[in-house]
Protein backbone atom coordinates (compact mmCIF):
# COMPACT_ATOMS: atom_id res chain seq x y z
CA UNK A 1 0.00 0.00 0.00
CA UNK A 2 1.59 3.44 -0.65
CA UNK A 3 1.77 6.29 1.31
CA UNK A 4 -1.15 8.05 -0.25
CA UNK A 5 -3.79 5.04 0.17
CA UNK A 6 -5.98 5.35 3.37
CA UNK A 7 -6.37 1.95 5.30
CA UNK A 8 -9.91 -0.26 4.04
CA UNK A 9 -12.10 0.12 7.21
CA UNK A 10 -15.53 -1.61 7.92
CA UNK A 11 -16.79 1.84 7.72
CA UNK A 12 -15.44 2.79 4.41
CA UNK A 13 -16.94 -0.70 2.58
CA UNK A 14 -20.47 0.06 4.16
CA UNK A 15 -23.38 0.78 1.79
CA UNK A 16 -25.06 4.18 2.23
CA UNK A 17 -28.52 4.84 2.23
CA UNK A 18 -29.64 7.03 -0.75
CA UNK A 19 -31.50 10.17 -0.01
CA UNK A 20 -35.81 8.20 -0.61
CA UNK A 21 -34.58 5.52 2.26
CA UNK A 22 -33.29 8.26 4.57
CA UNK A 23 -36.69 10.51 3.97
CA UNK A 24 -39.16 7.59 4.64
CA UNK A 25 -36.98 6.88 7.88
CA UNK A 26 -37.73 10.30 8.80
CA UNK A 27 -41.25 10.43 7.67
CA UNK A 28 -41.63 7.49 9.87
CA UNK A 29 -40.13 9.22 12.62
CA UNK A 30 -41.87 12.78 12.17
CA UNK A 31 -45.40 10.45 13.14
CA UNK A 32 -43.68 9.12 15.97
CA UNK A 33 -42.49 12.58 17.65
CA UNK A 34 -46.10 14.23 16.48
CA UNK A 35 -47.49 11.42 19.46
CA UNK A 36 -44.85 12.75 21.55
CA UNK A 37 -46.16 16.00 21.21
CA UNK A 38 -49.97 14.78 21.34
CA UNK A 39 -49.02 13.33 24.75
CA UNK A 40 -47.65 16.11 26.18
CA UNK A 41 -50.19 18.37 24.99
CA UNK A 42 -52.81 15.70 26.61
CA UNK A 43 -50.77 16.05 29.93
CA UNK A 44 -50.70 19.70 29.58
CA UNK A 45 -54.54 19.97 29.39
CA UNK A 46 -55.16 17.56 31.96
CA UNK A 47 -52.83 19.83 34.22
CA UNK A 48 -54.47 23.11 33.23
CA UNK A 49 -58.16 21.27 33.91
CA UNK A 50 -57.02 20.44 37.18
CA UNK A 51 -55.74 23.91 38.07
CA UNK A 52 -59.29 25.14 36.73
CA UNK A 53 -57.74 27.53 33.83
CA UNK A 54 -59.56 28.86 31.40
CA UNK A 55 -58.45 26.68 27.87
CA UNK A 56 -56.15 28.60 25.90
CA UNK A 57 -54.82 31.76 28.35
CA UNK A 58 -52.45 31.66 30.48
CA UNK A 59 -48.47 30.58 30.00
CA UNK A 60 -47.97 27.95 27.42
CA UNK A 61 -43.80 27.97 28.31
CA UNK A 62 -43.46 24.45 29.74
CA UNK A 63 -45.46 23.15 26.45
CA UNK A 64 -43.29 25.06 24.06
CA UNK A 65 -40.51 23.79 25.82
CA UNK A 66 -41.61 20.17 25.30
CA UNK A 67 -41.93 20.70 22.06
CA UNK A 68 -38.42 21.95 21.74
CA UNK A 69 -36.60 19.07 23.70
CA UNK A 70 -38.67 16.02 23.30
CA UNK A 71 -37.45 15.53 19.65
CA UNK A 72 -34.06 15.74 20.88
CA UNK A 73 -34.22 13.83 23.21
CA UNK A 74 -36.05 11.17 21.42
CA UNK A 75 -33.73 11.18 18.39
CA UNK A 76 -30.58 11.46 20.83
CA UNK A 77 -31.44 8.41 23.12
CA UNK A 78 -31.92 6.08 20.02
CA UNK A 79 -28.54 7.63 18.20
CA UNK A 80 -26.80 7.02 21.63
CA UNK A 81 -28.51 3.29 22.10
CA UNK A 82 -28.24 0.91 18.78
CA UNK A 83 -27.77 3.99 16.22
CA UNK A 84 -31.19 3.47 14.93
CA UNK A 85 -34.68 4.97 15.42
CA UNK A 86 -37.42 2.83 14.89
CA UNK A 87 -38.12 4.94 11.24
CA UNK A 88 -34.59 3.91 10.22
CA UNK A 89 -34.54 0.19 11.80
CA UNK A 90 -37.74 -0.47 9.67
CA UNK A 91 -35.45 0.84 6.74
CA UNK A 92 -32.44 -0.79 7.76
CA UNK A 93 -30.25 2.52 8.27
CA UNK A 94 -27.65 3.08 11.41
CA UNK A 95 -25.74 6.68 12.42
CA UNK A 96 -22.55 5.23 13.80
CA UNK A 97 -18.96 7.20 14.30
CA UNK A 98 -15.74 6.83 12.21
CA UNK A 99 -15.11 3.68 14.47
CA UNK A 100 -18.77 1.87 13.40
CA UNK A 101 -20.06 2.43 16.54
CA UNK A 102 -23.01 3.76 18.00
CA UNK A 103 -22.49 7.92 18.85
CA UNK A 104 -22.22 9.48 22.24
CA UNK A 105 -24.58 11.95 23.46
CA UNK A 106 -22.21 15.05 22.56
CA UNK A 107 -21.86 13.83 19.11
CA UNK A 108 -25.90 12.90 18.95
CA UNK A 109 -26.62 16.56 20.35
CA UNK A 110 -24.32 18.09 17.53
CA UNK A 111 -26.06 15.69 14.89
CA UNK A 112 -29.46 16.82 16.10
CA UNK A 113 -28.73 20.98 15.82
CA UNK A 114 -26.59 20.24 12.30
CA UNK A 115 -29.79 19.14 11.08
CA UNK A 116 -31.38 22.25 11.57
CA UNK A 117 -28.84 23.56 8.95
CA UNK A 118 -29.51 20.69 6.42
CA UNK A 119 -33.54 21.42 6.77
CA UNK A 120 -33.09 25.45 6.50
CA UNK A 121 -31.99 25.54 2.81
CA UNK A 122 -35.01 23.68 1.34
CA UNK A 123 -33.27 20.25 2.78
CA UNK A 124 -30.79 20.66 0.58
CA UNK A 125 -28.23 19.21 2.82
CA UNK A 126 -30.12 16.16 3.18
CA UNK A 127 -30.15 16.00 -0.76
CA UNK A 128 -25.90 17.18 -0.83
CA UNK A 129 -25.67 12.93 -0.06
CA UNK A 130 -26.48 12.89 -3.67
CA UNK A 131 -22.72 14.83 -4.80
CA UNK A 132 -20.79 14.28 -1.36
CA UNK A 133 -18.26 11.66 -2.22
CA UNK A 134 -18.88 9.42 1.02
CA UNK A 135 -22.66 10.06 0.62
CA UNK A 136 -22.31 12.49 3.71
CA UNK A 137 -25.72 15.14 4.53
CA UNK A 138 -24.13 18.11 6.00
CA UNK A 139 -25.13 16.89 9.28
CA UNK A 140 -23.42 14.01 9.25
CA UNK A 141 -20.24 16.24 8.24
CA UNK A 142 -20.66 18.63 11.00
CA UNK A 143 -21.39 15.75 13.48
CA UNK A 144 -18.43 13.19 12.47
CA UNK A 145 -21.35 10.51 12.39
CA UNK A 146 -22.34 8.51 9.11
CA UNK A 147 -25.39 6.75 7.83
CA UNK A 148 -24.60 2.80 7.20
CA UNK A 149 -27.29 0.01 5.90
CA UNK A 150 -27.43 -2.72 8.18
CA UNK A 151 -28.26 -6.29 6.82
CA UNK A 152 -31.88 -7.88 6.33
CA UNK A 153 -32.76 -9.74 9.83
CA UNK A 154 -32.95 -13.66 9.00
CA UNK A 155 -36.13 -15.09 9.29
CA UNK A 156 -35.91 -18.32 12.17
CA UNK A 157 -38.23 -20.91 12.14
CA UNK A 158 -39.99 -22.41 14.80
């Protein structure tokens, strides 16, 4: 190997998900925080019934909030455990580090806010996977994380 050739890694042989795999994955995901955010707004009305407030005055902060943080929270504690939400294990995709491993919570943190920046520009840097040369959003630049297939499970009889 000469001096110029980088080392084959696991990471580096690992198929990429194309840009309609990683949208359904988050269209599957976008229905899963939406009942996040039903449930909170179902505790937050339960809580303003049984302070007697009038529906719709009063401070709305610890909602907004909820909204804000449950998303990353959601999205961080599946990055952080197994690299997959449950949009992309039901279409086979895994954010891992340079190493192939599941990221840490600074890493899934930076990830999460990065994506603001790939959504802000008509998604466009969800759609740079298309010309990056590793098939890299701008997110997963600016996080150090990649987005891997992972093999079809095996059926088992029995």
């Amino acid at each position: 190997m000469s001096h110029h050739q980088q080392p084959v890694t696991p990471l580096a042989q690992a198929a990429r998900p194309g840009p309609l795999r990683v949208f359904a994955a988050i269209f599957y995901d976008i229905w899963l925080i939406a009942a996040i955010w039903l449930l909170g707004t179902m505790v937050d009305t339960f809580i303003r019934q049984a302070l007697s407030l009038p529906a719709g005055e009063g401070n709305f902060l610890l909602l907004q909030i909820w909204f804000l943080i449950s998303p990353l929270f959601f999205f961080a504690w599946f990055w952080t455990h197994g690299g997959q939400t449950l949009g992309m294990r039901a279409w086979r995709i895994r954010v891992v580090d340079e190493n192939g491993e599941s990221i840490d919570w600074p890493r899934s943190v930076k990830r999460y806010f990065a994506a603001f920046l790939s959504w802000a520009p008509l998604g466009m840097g969800f759609l740079w996977i298309l010309f990056d040369r590793d098939s890299n959003s701008w997110h997963d630049r600016l996080s150090g994380s990649y987005l891997v297939m992972t093999e079809k499970r095996k059926k088992t009889k029995g």
